[in-house]
Protein backbone atom coordinates (compact mmCIF):
# COMPACT_ATOMS: atom_id res chain seq x y z
CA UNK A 1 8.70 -6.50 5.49
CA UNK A 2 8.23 -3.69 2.90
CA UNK A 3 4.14 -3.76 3.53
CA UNK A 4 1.56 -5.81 5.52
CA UNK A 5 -2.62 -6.03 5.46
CA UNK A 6 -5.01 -7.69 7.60
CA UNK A 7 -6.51 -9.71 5.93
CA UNK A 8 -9.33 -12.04 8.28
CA UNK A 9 -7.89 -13.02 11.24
CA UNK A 10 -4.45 -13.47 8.89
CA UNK A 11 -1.67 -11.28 7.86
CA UNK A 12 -0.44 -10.88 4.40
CA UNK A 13 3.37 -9.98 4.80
CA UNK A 14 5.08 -8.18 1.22
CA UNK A 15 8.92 -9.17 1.89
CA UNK A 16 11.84 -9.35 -0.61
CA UNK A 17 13.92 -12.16 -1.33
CA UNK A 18 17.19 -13.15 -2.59
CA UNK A 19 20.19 -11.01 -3.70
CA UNK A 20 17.84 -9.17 -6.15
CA UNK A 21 14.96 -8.84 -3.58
CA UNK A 22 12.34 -10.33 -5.17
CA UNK A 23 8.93 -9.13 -3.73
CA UNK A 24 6.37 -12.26 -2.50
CA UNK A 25 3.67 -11.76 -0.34
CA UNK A 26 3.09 -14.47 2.47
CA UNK A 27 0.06 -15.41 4.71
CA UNK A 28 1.33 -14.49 8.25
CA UNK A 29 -0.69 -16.75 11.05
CA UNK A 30 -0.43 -14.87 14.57
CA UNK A 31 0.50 -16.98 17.24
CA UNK A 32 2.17 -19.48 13.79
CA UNK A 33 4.09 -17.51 12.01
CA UNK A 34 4.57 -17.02 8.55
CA UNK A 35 3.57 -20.27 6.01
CA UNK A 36 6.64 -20.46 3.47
CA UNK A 37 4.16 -22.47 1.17
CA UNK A 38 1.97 -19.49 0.52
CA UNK A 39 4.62 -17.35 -1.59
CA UNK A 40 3.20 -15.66 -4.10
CA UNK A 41 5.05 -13.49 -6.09
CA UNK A 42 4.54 -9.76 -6.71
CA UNK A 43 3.60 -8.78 -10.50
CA UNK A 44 6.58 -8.16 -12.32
CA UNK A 45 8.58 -8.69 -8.95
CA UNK A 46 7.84 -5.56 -7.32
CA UNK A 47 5.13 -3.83 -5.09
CA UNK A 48 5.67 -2.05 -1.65
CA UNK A 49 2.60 -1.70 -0.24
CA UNK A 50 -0.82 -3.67 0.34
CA UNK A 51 -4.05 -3.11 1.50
CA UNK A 52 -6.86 -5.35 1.77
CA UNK A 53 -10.71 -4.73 1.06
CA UNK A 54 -12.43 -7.40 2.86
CA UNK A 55 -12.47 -9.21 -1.01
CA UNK A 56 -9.36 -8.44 -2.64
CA UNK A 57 -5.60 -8.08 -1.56
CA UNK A 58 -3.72 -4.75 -3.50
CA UNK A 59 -0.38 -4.27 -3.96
CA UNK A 60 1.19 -1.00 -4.47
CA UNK A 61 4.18 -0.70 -7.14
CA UNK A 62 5.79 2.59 -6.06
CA UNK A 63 7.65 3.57 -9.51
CA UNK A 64 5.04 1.45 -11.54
CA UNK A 65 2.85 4.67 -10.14
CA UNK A 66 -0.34 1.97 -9.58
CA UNK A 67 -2.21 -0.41 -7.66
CA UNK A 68 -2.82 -4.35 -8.58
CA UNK A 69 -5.78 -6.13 -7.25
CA UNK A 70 -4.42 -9.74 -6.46
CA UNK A 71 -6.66 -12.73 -6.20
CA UNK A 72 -5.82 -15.98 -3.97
CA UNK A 73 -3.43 -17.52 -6.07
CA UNK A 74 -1.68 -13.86 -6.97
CA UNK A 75 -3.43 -13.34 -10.29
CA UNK A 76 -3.33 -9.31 -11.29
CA UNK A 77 -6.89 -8.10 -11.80
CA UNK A 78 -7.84 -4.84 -11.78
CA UNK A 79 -4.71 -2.52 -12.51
CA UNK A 80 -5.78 1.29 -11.02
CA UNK A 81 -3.13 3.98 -12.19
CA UNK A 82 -2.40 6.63 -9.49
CA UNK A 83 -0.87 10.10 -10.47
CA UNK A 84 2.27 9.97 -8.53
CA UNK A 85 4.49 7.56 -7.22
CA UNK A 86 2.99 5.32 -4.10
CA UNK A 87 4.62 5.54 -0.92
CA UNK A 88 1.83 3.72 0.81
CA UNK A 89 -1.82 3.14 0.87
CA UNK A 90 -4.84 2.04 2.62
CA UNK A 91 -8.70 2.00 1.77
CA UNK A 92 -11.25 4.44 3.18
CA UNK A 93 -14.88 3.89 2.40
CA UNK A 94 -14.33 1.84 -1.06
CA UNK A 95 -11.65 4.75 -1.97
CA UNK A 96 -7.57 4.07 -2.22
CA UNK A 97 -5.87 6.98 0.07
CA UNK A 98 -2.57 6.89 -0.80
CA UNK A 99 1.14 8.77 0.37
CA UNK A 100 2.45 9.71 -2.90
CA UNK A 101 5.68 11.76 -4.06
CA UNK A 102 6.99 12.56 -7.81
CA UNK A 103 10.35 12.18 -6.61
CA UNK A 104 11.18 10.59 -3.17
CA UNK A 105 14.25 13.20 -2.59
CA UNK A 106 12.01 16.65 -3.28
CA UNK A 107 10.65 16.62 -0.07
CA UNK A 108 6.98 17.29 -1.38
CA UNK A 109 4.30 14.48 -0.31
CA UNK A 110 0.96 14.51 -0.92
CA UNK A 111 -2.48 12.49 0.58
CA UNK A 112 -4.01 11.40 -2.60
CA UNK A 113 -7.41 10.18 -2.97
CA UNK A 114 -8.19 7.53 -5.77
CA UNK A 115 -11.94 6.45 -6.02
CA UNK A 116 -11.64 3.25 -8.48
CA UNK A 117 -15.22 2.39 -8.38
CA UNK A 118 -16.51 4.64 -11.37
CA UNK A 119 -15.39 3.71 -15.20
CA UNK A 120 -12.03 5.70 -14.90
CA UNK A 121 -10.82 6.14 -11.46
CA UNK A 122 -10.36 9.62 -10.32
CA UNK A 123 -7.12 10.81 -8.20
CA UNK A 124 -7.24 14.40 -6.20
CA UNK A 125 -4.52 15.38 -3.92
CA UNK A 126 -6.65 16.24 -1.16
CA UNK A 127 -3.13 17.22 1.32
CA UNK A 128 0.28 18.31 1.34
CA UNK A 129 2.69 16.24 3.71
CA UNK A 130 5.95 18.38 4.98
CA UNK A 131 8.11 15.46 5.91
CA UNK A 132 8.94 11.90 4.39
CA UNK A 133 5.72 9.68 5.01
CA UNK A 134 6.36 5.90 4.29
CA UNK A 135 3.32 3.30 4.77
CA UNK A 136 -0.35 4.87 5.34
CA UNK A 137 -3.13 2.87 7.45
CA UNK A 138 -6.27 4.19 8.83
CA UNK A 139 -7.91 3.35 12.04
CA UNK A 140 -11.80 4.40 11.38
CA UNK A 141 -10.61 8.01 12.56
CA UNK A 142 -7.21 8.84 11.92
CA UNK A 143 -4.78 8.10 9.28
CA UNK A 144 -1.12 6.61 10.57
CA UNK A 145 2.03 6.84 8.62
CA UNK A 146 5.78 6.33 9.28
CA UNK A 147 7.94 9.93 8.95
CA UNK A 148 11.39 7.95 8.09
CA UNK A 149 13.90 10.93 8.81
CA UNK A 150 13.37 10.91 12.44
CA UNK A 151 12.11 7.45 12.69
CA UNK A 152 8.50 8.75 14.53
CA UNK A 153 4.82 7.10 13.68
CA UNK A 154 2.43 10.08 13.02
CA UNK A 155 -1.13 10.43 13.26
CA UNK A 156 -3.58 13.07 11.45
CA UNK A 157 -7.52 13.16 10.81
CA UNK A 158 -9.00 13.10 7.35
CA UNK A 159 -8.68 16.38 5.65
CA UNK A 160 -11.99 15.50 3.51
């Protein structure tokens, strides 16, 4: 799986397919498994990343640089540009936090914040990361992410 949401008392699983790795996202049933029927595809076949608002699944497209809202039959809604490229992202408090690089091999990371909710969405790097973050999730009091060069998950509090 690239990226995976709850979503209810469901999972919605972001996996690539074929020999040019198609992106889908699938419902995921625990205790059932994954439903083949429920592929929808990824705008423009690509996204990373998902997050879910209670309303609305979002898909991350990592050198798109945005997020796509997604409704129940995988129609793009609301397209929210981010600043930098998306590594991974979660929602805070009606806000997009998202791991975000301008080049995945320069080392420098950031925590960006991207509040959607006004007229034009606002982004802030609110952190600098010192190590190479992949997928972001946050459990009411700390944010988790992956640091891929020595496979470790890694926990820190909100800097705001």
């Amino acid at each position: 799986p690239w990226g995976m949401a709850v979503a209810g008392d469901e999972l919605r699983v972001l996996l690539g397919q074929g020999a040019d790795d198609n992106r889908f996202i699938f419902r995921a049933v625990p205790g059932h498994g994954v439903k083949q029927s429920s592929a929808i595809p990824c705008p423009q076949d690509t996204g990373s990343h998902l997050s879910y608002d209670g309303d609305r699944l979002y898909v991350s497209q990592w050198y798109n640089q945005r997020i796509i809202a997604l409704d129940d039959r995988g129609t793009p809604g609301t397209i929210v540009e981010v600043p930098h490229q998306v590594c991974g992202h979660t929602i805070v408090n009606g806000c997009f936090y998202c791991i975000t690089t301008d080049d995945e091999n320069s080392g420098q990371y950031f925590l960006t914040r991207v509040d959607a909710r006004g007229s034009a969405p606002t982004a802030v790097d609110i952190a600098s990361i010192s190590f190479n973050p992949r997928g972001l999730a946050f459990d009411g009091e700390r944010f988790w992410t992956n640091d891929r060069e020595i496979h470790q998950t890694v926990a820190f509090e909100k800097p705001d």
